[in-house]
N, C-alpha and C. Protein backbone atom coordinates (compact mmCIF):
# COMPACT_ATOMS: atom_id res chain seq x y z
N UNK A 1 -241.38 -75.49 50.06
CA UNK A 1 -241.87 -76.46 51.02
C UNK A 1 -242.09 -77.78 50.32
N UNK A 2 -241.48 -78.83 50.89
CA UNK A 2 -241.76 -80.26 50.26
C UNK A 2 -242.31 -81.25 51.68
N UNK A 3 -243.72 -81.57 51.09
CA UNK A 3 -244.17 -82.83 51.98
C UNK A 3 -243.09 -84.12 51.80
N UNK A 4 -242.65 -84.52 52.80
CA UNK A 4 -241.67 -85.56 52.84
C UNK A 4 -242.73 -86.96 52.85
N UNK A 5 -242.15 -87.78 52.80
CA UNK A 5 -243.06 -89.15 52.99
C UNK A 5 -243.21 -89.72 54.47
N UNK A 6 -242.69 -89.10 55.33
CA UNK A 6 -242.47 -89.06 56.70
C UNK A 6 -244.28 -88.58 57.07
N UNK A 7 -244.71 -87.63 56.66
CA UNK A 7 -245.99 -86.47 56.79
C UNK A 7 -247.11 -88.09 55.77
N UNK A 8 -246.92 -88.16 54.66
CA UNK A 8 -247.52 -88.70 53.64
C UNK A 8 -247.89 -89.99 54.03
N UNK A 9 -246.62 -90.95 54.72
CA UNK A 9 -246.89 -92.38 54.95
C UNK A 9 -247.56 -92.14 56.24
N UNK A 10 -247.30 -91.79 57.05
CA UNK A 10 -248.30 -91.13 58.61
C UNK A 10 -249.39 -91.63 58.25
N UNK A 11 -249.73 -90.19 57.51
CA UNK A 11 -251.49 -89.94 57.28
C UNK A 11 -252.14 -91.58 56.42
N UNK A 12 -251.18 -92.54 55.56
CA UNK A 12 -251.86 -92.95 55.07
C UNK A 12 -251.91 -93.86 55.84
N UNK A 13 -250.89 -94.60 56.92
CA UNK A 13 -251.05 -95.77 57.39
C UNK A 13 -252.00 -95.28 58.72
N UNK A 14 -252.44 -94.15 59.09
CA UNK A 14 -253.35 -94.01 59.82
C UNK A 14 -254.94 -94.11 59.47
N UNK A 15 -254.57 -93.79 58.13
CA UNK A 15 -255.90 -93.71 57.32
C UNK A 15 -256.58 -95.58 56.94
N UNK A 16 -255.19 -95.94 56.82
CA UNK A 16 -255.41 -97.52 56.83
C UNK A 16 -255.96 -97.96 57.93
N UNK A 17 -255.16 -97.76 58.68
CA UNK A 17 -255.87 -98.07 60.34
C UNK A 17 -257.27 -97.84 60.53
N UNK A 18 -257.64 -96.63 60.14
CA UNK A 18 -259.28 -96.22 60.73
C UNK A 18 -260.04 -96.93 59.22
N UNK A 19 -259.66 -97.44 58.73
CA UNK A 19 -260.84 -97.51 57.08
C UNK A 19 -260.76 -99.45 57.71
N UNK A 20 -260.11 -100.42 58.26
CA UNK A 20 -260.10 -101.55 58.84
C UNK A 20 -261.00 -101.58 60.21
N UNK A 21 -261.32 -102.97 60.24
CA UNK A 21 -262.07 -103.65 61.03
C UNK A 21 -261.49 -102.58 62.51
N UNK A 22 -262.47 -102.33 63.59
CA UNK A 22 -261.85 -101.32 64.86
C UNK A 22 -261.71 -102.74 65.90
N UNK A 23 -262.29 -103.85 65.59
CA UNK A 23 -262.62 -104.95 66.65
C UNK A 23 -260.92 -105.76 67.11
N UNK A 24 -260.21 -105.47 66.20
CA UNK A 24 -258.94 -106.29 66.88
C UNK A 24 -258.10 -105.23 66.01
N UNK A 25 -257.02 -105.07 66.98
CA UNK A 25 -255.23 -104.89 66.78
C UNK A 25 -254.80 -105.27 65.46
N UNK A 26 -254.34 -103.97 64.75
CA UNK A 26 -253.70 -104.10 63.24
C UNK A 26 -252.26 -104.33 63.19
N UNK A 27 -251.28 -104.91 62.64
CA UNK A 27 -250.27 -105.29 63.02
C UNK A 27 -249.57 -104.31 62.01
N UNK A 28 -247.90 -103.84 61.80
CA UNK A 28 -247.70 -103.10 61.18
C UNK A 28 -247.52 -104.00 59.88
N UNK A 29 -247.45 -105.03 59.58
CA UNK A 29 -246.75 -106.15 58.71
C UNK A 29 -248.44 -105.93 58.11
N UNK A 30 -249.35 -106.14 58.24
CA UNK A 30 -250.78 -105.62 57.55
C UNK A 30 -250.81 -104.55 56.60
N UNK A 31 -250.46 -103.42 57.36
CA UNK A 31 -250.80 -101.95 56.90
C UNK A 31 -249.31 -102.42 56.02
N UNK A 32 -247.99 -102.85 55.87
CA UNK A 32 -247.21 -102.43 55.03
C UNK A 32 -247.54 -103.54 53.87
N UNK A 33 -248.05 -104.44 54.12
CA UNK A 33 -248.71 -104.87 52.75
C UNK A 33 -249.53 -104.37 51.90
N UNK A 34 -250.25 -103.69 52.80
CA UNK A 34 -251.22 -102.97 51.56
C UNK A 34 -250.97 -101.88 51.33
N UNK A 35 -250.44 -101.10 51.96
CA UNK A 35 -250.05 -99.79 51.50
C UNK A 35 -248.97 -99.97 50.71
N UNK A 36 -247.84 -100.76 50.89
CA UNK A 36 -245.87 -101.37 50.48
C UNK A 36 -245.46 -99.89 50.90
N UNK A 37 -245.64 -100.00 51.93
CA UNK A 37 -244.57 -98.99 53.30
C UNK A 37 -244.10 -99.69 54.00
N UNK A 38 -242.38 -99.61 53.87
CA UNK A 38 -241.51 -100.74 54.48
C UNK A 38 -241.58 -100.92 56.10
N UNK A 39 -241.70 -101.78 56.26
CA UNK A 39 -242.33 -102.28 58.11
C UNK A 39 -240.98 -101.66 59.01
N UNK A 40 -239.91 -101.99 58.29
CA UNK A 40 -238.92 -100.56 59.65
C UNK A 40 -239.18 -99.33 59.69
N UNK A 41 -239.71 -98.73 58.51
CA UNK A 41 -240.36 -97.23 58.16
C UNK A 41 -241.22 -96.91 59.01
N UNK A 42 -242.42 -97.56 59.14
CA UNK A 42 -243.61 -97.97 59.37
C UNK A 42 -243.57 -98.36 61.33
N UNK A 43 -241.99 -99.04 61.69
CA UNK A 43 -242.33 -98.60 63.09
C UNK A 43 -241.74 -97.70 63.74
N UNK A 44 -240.64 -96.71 63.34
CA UNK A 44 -239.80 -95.93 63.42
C UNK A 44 -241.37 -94.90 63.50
N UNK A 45 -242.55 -94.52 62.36
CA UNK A 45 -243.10 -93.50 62.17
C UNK A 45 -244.39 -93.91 63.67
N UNK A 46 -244.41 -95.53 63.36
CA UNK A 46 -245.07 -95.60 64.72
C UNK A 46 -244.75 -95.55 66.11
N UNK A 47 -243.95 -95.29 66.75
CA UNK A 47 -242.95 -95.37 67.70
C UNK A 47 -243.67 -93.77 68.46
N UNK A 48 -243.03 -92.45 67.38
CA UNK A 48 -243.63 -91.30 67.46
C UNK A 48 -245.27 -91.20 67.13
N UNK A 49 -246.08 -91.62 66.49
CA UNK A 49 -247.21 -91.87 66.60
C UNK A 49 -247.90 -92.02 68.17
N UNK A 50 -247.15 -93.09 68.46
CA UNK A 50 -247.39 -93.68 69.87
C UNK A 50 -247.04 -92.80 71.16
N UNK A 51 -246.22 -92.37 70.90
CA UNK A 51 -245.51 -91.43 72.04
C UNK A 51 -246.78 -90.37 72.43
N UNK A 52 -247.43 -90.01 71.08
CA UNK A 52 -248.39 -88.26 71.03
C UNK A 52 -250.08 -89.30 71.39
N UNK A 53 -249.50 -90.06 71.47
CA UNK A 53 -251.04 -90.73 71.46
C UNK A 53 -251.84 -91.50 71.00
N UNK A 54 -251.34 -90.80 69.86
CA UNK A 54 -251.88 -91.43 68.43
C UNK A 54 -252.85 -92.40 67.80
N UNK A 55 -251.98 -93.33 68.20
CA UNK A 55 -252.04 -94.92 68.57
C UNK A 55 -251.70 -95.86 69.76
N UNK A 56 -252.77 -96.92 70.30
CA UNK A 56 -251.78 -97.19 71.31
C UNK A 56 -251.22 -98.85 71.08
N UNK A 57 -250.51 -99.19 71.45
CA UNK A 57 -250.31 -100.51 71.08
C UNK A 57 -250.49 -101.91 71.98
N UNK A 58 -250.79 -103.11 71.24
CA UNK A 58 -251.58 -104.18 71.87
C UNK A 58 -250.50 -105.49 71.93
N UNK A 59 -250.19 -105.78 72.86
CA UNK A 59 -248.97 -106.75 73.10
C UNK A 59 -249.32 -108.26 72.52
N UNK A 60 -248.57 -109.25 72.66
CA UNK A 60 -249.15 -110.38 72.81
C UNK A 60 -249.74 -111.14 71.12
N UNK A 61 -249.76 -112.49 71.40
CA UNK A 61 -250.76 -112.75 70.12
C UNK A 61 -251.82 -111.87 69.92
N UNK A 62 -251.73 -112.36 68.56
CA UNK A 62 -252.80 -110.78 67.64
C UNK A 62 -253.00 -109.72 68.30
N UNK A 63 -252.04 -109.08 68.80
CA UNK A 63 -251.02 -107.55 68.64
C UNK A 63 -251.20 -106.81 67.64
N UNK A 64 -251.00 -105.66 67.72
CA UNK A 64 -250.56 -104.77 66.65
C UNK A 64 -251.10 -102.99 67.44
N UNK A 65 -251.53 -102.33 66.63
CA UNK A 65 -251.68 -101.24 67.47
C UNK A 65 -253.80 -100.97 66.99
N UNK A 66 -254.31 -100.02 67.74
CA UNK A 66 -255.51 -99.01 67.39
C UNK A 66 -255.22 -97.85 67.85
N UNK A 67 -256.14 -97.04 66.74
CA UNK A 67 -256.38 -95.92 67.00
C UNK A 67 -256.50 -95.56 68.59
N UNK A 68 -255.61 -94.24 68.89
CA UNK A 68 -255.60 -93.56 70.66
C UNK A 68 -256.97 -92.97 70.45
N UNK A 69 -257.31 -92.58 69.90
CA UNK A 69 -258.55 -91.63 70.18
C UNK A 69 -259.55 -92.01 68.45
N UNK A 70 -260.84 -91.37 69.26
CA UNK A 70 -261.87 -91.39 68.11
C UNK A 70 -261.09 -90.54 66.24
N UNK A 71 -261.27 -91.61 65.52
CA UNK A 71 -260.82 -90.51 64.09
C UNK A 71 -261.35 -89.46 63.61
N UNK A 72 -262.79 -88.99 64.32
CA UNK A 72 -262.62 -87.84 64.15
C UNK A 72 -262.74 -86.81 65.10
N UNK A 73 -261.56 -87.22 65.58
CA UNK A 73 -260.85 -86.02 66.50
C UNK A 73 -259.24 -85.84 66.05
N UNK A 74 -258.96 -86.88 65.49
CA UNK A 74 -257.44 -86.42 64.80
C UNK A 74 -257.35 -85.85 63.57
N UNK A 75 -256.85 -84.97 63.55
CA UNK A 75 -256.28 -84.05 62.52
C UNK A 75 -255.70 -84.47 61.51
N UNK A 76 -255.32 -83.92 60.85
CA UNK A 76 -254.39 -84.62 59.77
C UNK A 76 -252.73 -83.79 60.18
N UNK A 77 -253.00 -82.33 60.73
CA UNK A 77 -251.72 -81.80 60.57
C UNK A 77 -251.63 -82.68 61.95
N UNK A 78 -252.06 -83.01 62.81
CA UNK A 78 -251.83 -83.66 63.99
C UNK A 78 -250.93 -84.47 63.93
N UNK A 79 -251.39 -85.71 63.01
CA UNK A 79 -250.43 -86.84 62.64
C UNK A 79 -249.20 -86.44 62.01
N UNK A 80 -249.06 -85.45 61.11
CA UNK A 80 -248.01 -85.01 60.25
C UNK A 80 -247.54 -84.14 61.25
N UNK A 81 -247.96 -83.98 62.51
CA UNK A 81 -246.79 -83.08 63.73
C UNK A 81 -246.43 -83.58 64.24
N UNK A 82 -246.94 -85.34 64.59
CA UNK A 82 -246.24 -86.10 65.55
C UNK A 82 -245.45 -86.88 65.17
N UNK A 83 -245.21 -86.84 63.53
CA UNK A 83 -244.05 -87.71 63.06
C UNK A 83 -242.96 -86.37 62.59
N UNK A 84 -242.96 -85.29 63.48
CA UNK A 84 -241.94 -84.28 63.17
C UNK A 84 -242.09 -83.69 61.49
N UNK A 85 -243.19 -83.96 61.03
CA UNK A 85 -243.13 -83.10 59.27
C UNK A 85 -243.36 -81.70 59.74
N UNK A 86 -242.22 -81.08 59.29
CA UNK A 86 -242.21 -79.62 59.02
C UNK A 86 -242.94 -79.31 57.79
N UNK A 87 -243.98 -78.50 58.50
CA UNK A 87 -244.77 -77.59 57.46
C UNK A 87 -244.57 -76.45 57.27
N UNK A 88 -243.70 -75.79 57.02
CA UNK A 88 -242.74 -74.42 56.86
C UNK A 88 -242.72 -74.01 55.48
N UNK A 89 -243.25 -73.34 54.94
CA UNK A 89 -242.49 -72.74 53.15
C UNK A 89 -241.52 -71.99 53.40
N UNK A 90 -241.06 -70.90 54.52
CA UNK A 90 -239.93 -70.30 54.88
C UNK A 90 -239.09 -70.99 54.34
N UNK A 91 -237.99 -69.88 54.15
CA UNK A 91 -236.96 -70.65 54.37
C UNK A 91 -235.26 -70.70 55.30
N UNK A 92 -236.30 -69.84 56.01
CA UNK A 92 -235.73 -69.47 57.87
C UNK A 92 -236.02 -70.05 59.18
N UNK A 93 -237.47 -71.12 58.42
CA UNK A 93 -237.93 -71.76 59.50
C UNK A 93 -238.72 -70.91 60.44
N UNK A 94 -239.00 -69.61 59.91
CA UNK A 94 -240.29 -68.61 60.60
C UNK A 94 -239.12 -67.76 61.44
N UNK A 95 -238.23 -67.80 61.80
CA UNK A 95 -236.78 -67.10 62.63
C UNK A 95 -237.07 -65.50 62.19
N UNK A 96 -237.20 -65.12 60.96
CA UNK A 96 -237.17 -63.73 60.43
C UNK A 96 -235.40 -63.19 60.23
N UNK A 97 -234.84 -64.06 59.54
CA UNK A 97 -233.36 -64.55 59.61
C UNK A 97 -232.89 -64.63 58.55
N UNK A 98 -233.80 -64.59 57.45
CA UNK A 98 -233.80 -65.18 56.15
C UNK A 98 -232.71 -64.48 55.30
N UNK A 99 -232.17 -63.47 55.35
CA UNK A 99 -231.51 -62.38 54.37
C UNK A 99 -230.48 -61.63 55.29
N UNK A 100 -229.36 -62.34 55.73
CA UNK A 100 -228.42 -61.31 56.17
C UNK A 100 -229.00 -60.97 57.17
N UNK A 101 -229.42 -61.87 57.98
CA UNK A 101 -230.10 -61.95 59.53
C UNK A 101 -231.35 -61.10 59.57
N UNK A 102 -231.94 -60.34 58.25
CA UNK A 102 -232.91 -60.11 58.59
C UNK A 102 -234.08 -60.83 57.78
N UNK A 103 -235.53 -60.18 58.25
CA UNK A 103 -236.52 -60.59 57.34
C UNK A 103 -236.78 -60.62 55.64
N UNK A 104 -236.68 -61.31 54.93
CA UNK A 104 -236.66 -61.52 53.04
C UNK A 104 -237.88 -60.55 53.05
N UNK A 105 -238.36 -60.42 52.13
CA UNK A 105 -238.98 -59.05 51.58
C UNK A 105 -240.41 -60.07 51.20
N UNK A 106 -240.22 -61.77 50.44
CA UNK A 106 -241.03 -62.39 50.77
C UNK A 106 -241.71 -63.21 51.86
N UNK A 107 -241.20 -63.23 52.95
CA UNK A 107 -241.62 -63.60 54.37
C UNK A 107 -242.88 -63.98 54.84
N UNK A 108 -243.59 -62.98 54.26
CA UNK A 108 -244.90 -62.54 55.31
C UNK A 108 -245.28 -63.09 54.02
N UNK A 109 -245.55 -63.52 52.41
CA UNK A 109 -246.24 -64.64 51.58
C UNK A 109 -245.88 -65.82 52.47
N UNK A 110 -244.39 -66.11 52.84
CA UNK A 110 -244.99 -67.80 53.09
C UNK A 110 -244.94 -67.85 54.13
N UNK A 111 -245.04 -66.92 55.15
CA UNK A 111 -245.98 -67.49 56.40
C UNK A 111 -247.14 -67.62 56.50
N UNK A 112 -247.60 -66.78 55.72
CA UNK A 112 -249.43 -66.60 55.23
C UNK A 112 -249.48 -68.19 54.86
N UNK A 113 -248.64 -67.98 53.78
CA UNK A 113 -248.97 -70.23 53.27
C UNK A 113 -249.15 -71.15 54.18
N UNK A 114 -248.43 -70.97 54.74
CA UNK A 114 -247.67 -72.01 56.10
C UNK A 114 -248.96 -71.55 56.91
N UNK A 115 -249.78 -71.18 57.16
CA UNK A 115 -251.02 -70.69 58.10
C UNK A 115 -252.15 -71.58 57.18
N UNK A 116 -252.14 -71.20 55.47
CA UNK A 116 -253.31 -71.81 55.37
C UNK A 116 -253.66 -72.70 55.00
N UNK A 117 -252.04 -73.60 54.88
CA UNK A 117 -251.26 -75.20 54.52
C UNK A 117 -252.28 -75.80 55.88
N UNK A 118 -251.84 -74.80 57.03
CA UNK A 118 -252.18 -75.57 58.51
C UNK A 118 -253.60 -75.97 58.75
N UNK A 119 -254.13 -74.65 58.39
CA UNK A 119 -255.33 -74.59 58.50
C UNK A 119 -256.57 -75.36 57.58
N UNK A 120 -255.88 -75.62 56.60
CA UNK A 120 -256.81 -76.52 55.64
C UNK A 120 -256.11 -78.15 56.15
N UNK A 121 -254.99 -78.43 56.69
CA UNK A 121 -254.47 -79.99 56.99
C UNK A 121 -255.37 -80.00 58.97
N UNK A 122 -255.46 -79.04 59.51
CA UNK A 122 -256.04 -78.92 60.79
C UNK A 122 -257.73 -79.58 60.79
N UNK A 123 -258.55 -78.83 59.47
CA UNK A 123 -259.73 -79.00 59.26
C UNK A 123 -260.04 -80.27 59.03
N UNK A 124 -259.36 -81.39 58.46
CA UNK A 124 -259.54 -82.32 57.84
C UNK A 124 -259.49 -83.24 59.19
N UNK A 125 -260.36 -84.06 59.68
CA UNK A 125 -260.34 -85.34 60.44
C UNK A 125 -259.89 -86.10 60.10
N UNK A 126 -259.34 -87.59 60.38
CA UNK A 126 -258.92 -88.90 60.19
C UNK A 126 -260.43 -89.25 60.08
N UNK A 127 -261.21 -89.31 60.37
CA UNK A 127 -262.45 -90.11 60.22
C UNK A 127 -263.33 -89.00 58.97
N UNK A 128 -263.34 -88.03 58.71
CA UNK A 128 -263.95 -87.61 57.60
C UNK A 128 -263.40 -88.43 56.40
N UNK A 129 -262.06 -88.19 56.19
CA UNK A 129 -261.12 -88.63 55.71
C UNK A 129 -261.40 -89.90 55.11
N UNK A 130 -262.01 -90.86 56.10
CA UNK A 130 -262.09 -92.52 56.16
C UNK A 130 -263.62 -92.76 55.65
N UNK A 131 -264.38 -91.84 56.06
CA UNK A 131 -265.69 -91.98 56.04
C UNK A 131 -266.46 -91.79 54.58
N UNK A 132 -265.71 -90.85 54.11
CA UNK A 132 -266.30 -90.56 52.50
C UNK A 132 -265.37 -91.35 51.67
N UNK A 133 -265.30 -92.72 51.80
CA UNK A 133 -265.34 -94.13 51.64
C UNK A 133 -265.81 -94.15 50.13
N UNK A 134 -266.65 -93.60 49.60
CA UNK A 134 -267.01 -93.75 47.95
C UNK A 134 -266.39 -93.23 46.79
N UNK A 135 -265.31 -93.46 46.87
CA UNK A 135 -263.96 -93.51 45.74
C UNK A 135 -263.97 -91.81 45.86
N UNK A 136 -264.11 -90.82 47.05
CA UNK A 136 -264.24 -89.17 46.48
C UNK A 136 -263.57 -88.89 47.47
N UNK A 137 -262.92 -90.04 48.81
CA UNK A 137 -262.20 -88.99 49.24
C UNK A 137 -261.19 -90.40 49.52
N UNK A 138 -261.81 -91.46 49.96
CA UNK A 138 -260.23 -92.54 49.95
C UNK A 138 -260.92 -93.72 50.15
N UNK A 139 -260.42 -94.90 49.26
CA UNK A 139 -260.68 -95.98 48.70
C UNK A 139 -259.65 -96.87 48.78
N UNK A 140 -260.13 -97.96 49.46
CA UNK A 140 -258.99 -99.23 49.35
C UNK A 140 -259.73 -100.06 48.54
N UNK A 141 -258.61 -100.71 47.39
CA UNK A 141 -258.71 -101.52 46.08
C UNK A 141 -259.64 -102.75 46.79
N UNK A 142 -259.90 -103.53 45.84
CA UNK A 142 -260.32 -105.16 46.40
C UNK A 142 -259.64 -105.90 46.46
N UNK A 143 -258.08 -105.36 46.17
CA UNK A 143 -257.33 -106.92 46.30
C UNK A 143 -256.36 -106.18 47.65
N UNK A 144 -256.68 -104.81 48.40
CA UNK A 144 -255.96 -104.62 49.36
C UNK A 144 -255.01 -104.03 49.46
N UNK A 145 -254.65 -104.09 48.28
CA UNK A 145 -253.17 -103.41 48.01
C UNK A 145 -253.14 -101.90 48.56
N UNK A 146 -253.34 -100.84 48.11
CA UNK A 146 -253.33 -99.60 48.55
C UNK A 146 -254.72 -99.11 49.17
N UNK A 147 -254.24 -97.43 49.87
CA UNK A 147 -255.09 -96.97 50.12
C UNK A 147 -254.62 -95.67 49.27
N UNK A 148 -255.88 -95.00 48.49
CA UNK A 148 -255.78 -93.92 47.45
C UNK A 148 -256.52 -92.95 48.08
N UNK A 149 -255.61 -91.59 48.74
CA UNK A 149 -256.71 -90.83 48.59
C UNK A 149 -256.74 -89.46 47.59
N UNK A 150 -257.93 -89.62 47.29
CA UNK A 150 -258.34 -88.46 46.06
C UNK A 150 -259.65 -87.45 46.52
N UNK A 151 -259.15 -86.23 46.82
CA UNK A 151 -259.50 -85.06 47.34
C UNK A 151 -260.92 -84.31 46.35
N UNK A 152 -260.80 -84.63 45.70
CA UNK A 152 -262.19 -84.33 44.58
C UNK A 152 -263.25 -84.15 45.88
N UNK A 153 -263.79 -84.22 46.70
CA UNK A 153 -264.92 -83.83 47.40
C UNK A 153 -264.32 -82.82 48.47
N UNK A 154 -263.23 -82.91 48.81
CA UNK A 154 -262.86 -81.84 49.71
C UNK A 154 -263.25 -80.28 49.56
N UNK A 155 -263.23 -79.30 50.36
CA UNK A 155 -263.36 -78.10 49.64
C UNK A 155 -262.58 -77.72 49.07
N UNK A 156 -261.77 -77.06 48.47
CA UNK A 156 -260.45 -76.28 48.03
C UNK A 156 -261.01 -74.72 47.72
N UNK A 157 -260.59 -73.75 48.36
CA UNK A 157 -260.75 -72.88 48.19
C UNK A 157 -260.36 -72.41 46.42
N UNK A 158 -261.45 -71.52 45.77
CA UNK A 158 -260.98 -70.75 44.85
C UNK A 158 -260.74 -69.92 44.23
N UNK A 159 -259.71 -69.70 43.84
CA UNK A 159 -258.55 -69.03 43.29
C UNK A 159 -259.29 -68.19 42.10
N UNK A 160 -259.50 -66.71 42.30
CA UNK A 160 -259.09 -65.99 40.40
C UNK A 160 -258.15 -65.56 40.09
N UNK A 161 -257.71 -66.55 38.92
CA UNK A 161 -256.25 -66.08 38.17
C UNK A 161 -256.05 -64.63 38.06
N UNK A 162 -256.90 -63.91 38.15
CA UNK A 162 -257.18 -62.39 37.76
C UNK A 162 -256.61 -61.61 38.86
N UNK A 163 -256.29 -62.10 40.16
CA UNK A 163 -255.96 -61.52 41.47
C UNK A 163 -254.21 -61.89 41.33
N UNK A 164 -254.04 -62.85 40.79
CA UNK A 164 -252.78 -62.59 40.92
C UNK A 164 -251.94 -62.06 39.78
């Protein structure tokens, strides 16, 4: 399974969106400056954004789009479903197809993954996300340039090497 940048730029230019001023319309030419996510990228991913809700968009001088709904009610796998990122480790695409039309013998490991890929990207809000703001879960620089996020406060479930 590979996160594409399709799933990655989503979440971050949404994450840009909610961590900015909520009082006026963000334009995409904004968010691709500071993030440097190319502005055809950026409306191609917003286009489908828009379609699910997402975002809605604001016509006219100082235009651009806001958040469709409160950030924390969006998901993270939400956003990474409405720009089409497949979250699959299969490699049948979940079909049970994998081996000479039938089920691979590893199957049922990466659907288990693919459940708890979902389930830990499901848990996560856009506004939790935005909110723990003190360099532990995502931080925009002072000169604007990016938005970094670094998971250090998240939970992560853990692992004894001893089980596997």
């Amino acid at each position: 399974m590979r996160l594409t940048t399709k799933g990655r730029f989503a979440v971050t230019a949404m994450a840009d969106m909610a961590n900015q001023s909520h009082s006026k319309p963000i334009s995409l030419m904004e968010i691709s400056g500071r993030q440097q996510i190319s502005l055809s990228y950026l409306e191609q991913l917003f286009s489908k954004l828009r379609k699910k809700k997402l975002v809605v968009s604001v016509r006219g001088p100082g235009g651009g789009y806001r958040l469709g709904k409160d950030p924390f009610k969006i998901s993270l796998v939400e956003i990474m479903s409405a720009v089409d990122e497949k979250l699959d480790a299969t490699q049948c695409g979940g079909k049970e197809n994998c081996k000479a039309e039938d089920k691979c013998l590893t199957h049922d490991l990466w659907i288990g993954l693919n459940k708890q890929i979902f389930g830990y990207l499901e848990g996560i809000k856009l506004g939790t996300l935005v909110s723990n703001n003190d360099s532990s879960s995502l931080s925009t620089k002072k000169s604007g340039k990016h938005v970094h996020m670094v998971v250090s406060k998240i939970n992560f479930p853990k692992f004894n090497q001893n089980e596997f």
